[in-house]
Protein backbone atom coordinates (compact mmCIF):
# COMPACT_ATOMS: atom_id res chain seq x y z
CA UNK A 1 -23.99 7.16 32.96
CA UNK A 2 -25.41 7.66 36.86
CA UNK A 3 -23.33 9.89 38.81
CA UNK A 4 -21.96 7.35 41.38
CA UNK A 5 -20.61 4.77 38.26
CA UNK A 6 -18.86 7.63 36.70
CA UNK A 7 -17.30 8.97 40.14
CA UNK A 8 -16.12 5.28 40.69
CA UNK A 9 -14.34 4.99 37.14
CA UNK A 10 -12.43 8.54 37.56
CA UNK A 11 -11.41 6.75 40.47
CA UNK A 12 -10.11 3.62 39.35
CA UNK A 13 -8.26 5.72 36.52
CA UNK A 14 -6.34 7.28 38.96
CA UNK A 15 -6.23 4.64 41.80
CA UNK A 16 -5.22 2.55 39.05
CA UNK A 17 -2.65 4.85 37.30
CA UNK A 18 -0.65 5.40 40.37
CA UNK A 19 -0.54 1.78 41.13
CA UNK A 20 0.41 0.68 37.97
CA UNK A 21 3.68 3.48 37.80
CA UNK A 22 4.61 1.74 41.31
CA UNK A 23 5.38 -1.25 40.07
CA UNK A 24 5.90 -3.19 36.33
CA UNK A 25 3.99 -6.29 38.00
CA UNK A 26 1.55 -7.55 35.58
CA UNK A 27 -1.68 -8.75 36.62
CA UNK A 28 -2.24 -12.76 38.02
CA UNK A 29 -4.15 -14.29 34.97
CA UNK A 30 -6.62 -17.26 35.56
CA UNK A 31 -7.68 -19.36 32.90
CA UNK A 32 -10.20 -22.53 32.67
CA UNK A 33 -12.97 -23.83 30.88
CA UNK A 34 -16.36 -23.39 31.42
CA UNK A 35 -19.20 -26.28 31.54
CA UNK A 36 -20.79 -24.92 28.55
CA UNK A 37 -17.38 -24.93 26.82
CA UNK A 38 -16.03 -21.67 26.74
CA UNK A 39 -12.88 -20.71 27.32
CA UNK A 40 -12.28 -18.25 30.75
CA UNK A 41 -9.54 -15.67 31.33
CA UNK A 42 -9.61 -13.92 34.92
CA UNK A 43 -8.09 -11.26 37.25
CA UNK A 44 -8.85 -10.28 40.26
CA UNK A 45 -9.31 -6.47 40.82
CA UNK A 46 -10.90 -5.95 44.37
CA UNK A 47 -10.49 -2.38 44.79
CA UNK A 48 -13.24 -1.41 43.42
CA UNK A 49 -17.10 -2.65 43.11
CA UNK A 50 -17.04 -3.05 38.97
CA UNK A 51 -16.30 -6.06 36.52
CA UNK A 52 -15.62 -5.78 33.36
CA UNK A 53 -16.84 -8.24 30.80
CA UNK A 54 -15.87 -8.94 27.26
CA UNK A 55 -16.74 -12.25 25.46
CA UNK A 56 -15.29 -13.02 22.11
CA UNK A 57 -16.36 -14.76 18.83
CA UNK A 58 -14.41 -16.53 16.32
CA UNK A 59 -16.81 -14.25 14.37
CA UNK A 60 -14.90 -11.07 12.55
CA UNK A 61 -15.98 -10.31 8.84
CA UNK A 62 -13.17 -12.42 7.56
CA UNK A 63 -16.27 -15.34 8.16
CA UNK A 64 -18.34 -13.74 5.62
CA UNK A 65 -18.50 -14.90 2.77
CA UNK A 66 -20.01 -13.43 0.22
CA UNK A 67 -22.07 -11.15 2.07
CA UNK A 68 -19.75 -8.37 3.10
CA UNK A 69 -20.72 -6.68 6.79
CA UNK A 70 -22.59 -9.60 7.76
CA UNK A 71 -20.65 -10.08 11.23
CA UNK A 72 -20.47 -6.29 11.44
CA UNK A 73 -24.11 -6.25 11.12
CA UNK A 74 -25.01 -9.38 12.74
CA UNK A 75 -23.11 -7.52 15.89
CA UNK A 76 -24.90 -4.39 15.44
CA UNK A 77 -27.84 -5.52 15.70
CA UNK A 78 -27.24 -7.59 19.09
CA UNK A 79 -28.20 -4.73 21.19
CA UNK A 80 -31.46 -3.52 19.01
CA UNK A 81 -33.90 -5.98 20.53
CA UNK A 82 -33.07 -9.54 22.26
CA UNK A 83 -35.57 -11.91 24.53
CA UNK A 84 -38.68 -9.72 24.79
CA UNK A 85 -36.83 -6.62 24.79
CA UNK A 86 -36.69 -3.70 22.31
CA UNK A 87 -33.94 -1.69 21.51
CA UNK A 88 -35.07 0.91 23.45
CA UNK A 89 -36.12 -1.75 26.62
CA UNK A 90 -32.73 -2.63 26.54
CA UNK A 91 -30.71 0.59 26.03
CA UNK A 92 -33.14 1.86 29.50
CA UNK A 93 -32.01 -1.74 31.80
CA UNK A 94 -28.81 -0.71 30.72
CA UNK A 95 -28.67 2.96 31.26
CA UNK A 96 -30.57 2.76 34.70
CA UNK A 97 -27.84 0.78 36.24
CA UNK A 98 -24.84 3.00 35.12
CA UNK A 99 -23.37 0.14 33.01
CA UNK A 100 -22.20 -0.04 29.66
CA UNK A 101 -22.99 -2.56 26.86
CA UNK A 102 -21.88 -2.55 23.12
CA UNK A 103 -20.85 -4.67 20.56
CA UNK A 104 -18.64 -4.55 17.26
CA UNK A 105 -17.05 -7.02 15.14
CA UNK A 106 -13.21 -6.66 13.16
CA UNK A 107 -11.87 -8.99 10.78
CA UNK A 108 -11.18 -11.74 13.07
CA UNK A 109 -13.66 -11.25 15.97
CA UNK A 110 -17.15 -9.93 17.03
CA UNK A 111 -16.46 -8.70 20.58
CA UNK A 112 -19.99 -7.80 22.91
CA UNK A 113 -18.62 -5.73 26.14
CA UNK A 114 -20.07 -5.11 29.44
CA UNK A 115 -19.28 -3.38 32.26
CA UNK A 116 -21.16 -2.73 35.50
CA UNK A 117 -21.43 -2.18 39.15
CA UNK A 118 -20.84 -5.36 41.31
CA UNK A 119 -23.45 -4.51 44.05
CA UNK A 120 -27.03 -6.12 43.25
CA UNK A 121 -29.40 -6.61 41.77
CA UNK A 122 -27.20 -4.13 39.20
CA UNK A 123 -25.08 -6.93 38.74
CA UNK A 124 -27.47 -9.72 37.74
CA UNK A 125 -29.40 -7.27 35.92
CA UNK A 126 -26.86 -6.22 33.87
CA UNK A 127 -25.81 -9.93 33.05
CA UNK A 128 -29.03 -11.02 32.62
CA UNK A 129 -29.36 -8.65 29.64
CA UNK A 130 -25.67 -9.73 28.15
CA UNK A 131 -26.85 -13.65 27.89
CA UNK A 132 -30.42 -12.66 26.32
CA UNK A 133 -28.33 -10.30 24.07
CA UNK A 134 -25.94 -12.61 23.56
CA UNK A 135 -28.40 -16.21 22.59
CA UNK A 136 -31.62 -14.91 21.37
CA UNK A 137 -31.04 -11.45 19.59
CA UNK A 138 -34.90 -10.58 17.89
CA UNK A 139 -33.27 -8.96 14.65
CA UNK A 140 -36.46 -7.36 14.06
CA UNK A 141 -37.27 -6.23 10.27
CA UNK A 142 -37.65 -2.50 11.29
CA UNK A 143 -34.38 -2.76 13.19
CA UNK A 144 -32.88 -4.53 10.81
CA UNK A 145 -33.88 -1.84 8.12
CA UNK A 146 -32.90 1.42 10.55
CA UNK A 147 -29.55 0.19 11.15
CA UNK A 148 -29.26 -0.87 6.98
CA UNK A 149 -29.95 3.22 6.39
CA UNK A 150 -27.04 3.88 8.89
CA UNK A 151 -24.66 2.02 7.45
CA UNK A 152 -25.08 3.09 3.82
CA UNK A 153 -24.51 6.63 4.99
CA UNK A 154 -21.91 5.41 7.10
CA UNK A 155 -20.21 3.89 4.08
CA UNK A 156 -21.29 6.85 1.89
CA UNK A 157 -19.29 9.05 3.91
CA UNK A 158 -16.22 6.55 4.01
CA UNK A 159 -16.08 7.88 0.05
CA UNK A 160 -15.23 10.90 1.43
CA UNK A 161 -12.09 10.61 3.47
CA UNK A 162 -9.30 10.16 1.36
CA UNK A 163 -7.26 7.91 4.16
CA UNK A 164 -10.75 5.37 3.89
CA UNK A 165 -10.76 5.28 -0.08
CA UNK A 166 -7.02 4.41 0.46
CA UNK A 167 -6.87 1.67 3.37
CA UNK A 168 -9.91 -0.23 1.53
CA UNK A 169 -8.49 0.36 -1.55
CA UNK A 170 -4.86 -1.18 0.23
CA UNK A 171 -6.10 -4.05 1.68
CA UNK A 172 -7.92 -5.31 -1.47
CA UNK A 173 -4.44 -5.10 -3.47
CA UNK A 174 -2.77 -6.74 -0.02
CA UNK A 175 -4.89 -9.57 0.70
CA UNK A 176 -6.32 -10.19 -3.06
CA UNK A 177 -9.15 -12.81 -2.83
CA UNK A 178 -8.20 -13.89 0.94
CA UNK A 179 -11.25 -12.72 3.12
CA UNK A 180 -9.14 -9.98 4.78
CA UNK A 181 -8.94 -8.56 1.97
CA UNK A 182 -12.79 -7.01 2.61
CA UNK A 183 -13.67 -3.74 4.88
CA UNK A 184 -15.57 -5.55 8.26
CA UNK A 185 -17.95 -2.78 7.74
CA UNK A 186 -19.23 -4.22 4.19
CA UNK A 187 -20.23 -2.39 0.96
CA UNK A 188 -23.62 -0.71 -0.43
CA UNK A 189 -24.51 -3.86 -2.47
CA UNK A 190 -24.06 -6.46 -0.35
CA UNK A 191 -25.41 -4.51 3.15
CA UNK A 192 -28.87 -3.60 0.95
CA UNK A 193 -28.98 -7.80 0.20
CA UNK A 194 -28.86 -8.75 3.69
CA UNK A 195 -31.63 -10.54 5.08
CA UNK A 196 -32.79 -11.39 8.47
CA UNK A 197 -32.60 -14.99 7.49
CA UNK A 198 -28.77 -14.16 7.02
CA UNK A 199 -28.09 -12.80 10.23
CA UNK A 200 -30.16 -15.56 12.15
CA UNK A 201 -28.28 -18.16 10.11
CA UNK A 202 -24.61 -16.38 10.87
CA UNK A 203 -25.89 -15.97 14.71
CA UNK A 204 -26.81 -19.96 14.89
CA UNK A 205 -23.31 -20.71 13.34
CA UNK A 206 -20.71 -18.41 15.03
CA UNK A 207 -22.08 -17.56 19.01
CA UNK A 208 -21.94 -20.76 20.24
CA UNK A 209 -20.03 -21.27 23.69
CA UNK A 210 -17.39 -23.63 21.93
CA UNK A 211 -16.38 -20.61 20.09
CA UNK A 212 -16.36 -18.23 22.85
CA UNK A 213 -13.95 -16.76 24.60
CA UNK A 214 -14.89 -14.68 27.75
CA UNK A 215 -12.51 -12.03 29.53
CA UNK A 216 -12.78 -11.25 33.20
CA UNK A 217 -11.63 -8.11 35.10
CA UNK A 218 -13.22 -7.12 38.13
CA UNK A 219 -14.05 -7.09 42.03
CA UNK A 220 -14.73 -10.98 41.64
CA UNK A 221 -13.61 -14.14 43.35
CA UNK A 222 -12.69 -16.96 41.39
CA UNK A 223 -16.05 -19.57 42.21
CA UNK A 224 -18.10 -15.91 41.51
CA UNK A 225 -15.97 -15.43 38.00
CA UNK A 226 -17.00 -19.42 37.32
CA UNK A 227 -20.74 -18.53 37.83
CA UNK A 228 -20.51 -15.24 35.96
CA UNK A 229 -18.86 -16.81 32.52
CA UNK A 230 -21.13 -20.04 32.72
CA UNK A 231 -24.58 -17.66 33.36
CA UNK A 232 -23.63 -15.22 30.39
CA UNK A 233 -22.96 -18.48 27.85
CA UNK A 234 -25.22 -21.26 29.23
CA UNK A 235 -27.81 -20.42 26.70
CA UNK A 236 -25.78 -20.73 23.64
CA UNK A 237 -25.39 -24.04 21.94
CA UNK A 238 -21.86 -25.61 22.34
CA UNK A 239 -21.53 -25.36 18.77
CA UNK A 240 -17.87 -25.74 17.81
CA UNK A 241 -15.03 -23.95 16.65
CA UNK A 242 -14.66 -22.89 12.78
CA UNK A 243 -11.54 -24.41 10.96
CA UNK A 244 -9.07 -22.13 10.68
CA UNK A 245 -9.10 -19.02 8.04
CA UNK A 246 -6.54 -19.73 4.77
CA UNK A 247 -3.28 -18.95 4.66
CA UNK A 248 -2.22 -15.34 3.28
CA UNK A 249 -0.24 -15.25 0.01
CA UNK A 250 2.21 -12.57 0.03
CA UNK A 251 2.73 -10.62 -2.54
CA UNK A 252 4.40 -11.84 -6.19
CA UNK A 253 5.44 -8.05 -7.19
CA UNK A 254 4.81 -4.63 -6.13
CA UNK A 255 1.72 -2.41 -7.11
CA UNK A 256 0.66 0.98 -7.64
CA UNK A 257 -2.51 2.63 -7.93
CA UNK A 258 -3.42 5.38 -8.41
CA UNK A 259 -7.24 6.86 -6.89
CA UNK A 260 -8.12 10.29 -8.15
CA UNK A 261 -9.72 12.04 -5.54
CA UNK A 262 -10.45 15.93 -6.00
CA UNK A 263 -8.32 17.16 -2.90
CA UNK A 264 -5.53 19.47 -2.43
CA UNK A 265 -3.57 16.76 -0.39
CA UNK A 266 -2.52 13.17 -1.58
CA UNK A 267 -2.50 10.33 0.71
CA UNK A 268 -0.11 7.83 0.45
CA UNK A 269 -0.54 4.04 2.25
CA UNK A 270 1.57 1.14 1.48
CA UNK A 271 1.66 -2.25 2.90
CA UNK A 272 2.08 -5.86 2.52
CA UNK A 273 1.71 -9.00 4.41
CA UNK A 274 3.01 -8.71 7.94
CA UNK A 275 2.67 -11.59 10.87
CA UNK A 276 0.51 -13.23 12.69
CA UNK A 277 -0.75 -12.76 16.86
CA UNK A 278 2.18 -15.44 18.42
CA UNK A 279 5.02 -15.07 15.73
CA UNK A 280 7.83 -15.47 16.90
CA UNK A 281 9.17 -12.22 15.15
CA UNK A 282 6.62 -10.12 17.26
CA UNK A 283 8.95 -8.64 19.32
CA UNK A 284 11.86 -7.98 17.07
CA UNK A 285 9.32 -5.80 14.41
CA UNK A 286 7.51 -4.45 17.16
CA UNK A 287 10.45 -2.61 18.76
CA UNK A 288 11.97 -1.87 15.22
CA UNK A 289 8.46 -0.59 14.27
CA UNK A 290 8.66 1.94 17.23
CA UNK A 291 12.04 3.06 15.62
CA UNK A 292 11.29 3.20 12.35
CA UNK A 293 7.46 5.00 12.39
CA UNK A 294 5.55 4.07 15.65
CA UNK A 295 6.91 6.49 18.16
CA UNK A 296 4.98 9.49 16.76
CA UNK A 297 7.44 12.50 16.35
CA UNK A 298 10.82 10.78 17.52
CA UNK A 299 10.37 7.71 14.62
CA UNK A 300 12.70 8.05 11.71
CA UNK A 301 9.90 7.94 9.48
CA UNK A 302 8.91 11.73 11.11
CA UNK A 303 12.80 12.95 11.42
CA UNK A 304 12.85 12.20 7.51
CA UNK A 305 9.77 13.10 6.25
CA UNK A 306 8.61 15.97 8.63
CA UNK A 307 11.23 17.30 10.50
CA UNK A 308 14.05 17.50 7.56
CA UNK A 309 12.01 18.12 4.92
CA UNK A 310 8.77 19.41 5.73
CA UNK A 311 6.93 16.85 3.39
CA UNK A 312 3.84 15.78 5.78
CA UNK A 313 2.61 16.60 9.10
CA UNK A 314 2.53 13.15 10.16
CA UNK A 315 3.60 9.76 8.62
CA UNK A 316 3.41 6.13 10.57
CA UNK A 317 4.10 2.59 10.30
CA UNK A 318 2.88 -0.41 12.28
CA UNK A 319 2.46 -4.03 11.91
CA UNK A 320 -1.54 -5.39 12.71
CA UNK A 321 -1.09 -9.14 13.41
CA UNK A 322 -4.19 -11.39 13.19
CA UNK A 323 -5.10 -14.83 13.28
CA UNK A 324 -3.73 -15.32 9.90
CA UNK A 325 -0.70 -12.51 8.93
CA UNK A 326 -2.46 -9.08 8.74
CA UNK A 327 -0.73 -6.36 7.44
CA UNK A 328 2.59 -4.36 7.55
CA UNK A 329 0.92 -0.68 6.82
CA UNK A 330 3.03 2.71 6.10
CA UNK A 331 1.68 5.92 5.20
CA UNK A 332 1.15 10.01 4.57
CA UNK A 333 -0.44 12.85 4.12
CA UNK A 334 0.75 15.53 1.73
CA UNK A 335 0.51 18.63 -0.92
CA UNK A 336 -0.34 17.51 -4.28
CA UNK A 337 3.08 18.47 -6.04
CA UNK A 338 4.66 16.74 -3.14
CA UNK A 339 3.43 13.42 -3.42
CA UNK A 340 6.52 11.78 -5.09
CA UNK A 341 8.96 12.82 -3.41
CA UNK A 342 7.07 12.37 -0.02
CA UNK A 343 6.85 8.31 -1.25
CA UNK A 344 10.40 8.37 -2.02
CA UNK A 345 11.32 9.26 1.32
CA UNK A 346 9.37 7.23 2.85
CA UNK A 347 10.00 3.98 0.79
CA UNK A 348 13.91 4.70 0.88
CA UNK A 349 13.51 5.36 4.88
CA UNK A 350 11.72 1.96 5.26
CA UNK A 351 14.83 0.23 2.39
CA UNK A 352 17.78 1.62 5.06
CA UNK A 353 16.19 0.72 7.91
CA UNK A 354 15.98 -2.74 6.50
CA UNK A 355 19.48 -2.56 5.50
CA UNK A 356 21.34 -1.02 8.21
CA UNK A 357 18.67 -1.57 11.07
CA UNK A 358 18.83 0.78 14.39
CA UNK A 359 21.55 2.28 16.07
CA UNK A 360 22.57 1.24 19.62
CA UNK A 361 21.44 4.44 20.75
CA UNK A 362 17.99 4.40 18.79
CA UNK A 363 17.50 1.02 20.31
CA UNK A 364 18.24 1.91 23.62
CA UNK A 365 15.84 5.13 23.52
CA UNK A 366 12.98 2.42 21.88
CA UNK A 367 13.11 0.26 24.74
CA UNK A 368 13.00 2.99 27.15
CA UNK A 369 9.75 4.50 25.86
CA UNK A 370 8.40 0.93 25.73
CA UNK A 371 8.77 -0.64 28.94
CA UNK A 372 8.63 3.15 30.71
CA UNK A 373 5.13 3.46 29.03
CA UNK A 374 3.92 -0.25 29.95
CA UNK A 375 1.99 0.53 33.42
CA UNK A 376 0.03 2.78 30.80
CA UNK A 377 -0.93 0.35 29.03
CA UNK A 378 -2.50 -2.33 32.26
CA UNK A 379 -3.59 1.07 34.23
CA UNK A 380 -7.38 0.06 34.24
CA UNK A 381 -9.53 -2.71 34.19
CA UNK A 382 -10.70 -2.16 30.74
CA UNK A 383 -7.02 -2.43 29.30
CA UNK A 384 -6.29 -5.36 31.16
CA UNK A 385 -9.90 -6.51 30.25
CA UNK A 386 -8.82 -5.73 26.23
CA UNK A 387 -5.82 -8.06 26.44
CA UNK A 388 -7.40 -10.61 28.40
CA UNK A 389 -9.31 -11.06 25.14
CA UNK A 390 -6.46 -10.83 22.90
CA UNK A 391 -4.53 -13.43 24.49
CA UNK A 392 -7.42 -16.06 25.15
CA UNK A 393 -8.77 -15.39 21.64
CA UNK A 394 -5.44 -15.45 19.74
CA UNK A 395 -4.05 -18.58 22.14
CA UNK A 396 -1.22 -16.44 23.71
CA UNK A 397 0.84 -17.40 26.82
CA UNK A 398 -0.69 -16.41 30.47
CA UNK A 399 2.39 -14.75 30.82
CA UNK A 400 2.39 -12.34 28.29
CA UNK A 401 1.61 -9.12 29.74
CA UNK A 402 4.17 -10.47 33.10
CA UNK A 403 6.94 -11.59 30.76
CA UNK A 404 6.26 -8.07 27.98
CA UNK A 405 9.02 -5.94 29.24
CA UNK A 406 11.18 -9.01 29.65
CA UNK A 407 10.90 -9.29 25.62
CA UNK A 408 11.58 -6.09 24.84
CA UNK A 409 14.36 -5.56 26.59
CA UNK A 410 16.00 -9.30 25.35
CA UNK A 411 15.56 -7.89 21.74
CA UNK A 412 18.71 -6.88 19.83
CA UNK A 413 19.39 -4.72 16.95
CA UNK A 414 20.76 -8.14 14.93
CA UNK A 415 17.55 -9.68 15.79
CA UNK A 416 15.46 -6.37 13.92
CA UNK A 417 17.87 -6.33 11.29
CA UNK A 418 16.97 -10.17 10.63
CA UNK A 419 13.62 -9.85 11.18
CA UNK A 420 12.70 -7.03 8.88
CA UNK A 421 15.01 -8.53 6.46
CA UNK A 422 12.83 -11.57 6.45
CA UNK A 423 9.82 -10.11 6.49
CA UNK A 424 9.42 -7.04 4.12
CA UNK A 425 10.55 -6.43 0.94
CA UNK A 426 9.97 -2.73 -0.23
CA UNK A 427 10.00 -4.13 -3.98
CA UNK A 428 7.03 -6.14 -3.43
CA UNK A 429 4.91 -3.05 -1.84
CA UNK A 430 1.25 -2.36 -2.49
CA UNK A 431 0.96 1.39 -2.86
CA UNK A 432 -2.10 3.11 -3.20
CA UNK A 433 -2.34 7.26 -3.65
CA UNK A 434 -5.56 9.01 -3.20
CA UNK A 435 -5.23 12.06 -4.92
CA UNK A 436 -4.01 14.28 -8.30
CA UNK A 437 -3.23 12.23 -10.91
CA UNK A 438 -5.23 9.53 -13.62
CA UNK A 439 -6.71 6.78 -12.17
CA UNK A 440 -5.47 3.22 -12.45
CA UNK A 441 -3.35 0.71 -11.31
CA UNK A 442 0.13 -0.87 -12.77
CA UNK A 443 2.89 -3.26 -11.18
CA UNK A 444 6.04 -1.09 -10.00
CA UNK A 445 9.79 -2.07 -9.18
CA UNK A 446 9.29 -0.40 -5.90
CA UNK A 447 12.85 -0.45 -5.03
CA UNK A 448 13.38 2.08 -8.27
């Protein structure tokens, strides 16, 4: 990163922080749709000479079939040679103008980033390498194979971490045969199948402009935002959106398994089908999630587990919502001879909380920490750039990020109580434990 580019974003960081504590105003979103079809979110950030880019693909692993890590890899390999460019040609236009370009794909979305200096020709340059990168990637063989040999030791070493082995090993018992249910990053057999052929054919279907979405953050004016979103997605056919992913089934009874993993810790993750980006729950769990285990060391989940009885170091909850429910996720860390008890606690925490739901005061404190930490959250362009993605990707209101503290603070502790109520049912858990103990799996009464 040139000197100048990274003096400018320690800048904006703190230009940025102090504005954003001054006032809860979120930023003025734009929104339209360009000639070649994509849809455009926008704000204006004149202070300083950057933009921030990020355009989205209806594109995550849960489109891949049978070939697990195809969008992962399909991504990857965006920046490894495009146009007449190698890897290396690129990585140096990139590099010599201070900007940054990457790319990465989840289970919903493949998401290809930039972010550069607005004074030319940087500018141009830099976009000029986003549209070839983004319509005519090369997927060379050699590239193809390097980045293949990364990835197996990539997932080589997931075998190693005990939380890995346990989230894969969760969301396959969550999400069953839904294609959620499969790590975006793919497994050994089908990442050595790949062919180029399969990432040319997923590139043709999925990055078209029709299913594009592109974000907007930066020391722009509207008619210049226009041009930029129509130059990066011209060359892409219109193509058109996929149909929509299949429903999730939840769960029909609750499951343990057990992984034996030669460690003196066990880890602990449960989880079942949560909600969906735009339920209208969202803000009812999301508050009662920062009681219950989101809030780090003040979460009941840590006064329980941590601070009364010294069972973990740290234990969490959240809800992921995607285009189709994602999941509600709990977990641990702890000793071996502790493991029980530790999942007791934790599943009986999660069964009062349901019951009882928070206390005024607990409520009170949650909204506090929310709407206190919200400038945080919008206190540089590449936040506000992040949800500009999530909301034109996921078809939220414009007014999200204005009307956010507005929701938290209109939630009640009826409205959790109902809303978890609804949505989880601790006897209808997926558990996995990584750790002592035989290998296998059975169905369990989690509420015994």
């Amino acid at each position: 990163m040139s000197i100048e580019f990274r003096r400018l974003a320690q800048w904006s960081a703190g230009c940025l922080l102090l504005v954003a504590t001054a006032s809860l105003a979120a930023p003025t979103i734009q929104s339209w749709d360009s000639p070649s079809g994509a849809r455009v979110l926008f704000v204006e950030a004149p202070d300083l000479p950057m933009v921030d880019v990020r355009v989205v693909f209806d594109a995550g692993s849960a489109r891949d079939g049978e070939r697990s890590g195809l969008a992962s890899m399909t991504a990857a390999m965006l920046t490894q040679g495009a146009g007449d460019w190698s890897a290396d040609a690129i990585a140096e236009r990139i590099e010599s103008l201070g900007a940054r370009l990457s790319a990465s794909a989840d289970r919903d979305r493949t998401t290809v980033s930039l972010r550069t200096l607005t004074r030319q020709p940087a500018m141009t340059t830099a976009l000029e390498t986003l549209a070839t990168v983004l319509s005519a990637p090369s997927f060379g063989a050699s590239d193809l194979e390097r980045l293949r040999a990364n990835r197996l030791t990539a997932l080589r070493q997931d075998e190693e971490s005990p939380r890995t082995v346990g989230q894969k090993a969760l969301y396959r018992k969550v999400f069953g045969d839904h294609p959620y249910a499969t790590d975006p990053a793919g497994e050994a057999t089908t990442i050595s199948a790949l062919t180029r052929a399969d990432l040319e054919a997923f590139h043709r279907r999925y990055y078209t402009s029709a299913n594009a979405v592109v974000a907007i953050v930066g020391a722009l004016e509207r008619a210049q935002a226009e041009t930029l979103a129509e130059q990066v997605t011209a060359a892409l056919p219109r193509g058109e959106r996929p149909a929509p992913l299949p429903n999730v089934t939840e769960l029909a009874t609750g499951i343990l398994e057990q992984v034996a993993f030669p460690s003196t810790q066990t880890t602990v993750i449960a989880g079942q089908p949560g909600i969906r980006r735009g339920d209208p729950d969202y803000f009812p769990l999301y508050v009662g999630n920062h009681i219950l285990g989101g809030s780090g060391l003040v979460s009941l989940l840590m006064e329980e587990i941590r601070e009364k009885r010294g069972l973990s170091y740290s234990t969490y909850s959240y809800f992921q919502p995607l285009a189709q429910p994602g999941p509600f996720l709990m977990g641990l860390q702890t000793k071996n001879d502790q493991a029980d008890q530790a999942r007791d606690v934790m599943l009986d925490t999660l069964r009062r909380f349901i019951a009882d739901g928070p206390t005024a005061a607990e409520l009170t404190a949650a909204k506090k920490n929310i709407t206190g930490g919200f400038p945080l959250r919008v206190a540089s362009n590449s936040d506000i750039v992040g949800y500009l993605a999530m909301i034109g990707f996921y078809g939220l209101p414009l007014d999200y990020l204005d009307r956010f503290n507005e929701r938290i603070e209109s939630v009640t502790a009826e409205q959790i109580r109902d809303a978890f109520a609804r949505r989880l049912d601790p006897s209808r858990l997926a558990i996995v434990v990584v750790g002592g103990g035989t290998a296998g799996a059975e169905a369990v009464d989690a509420e015994g």
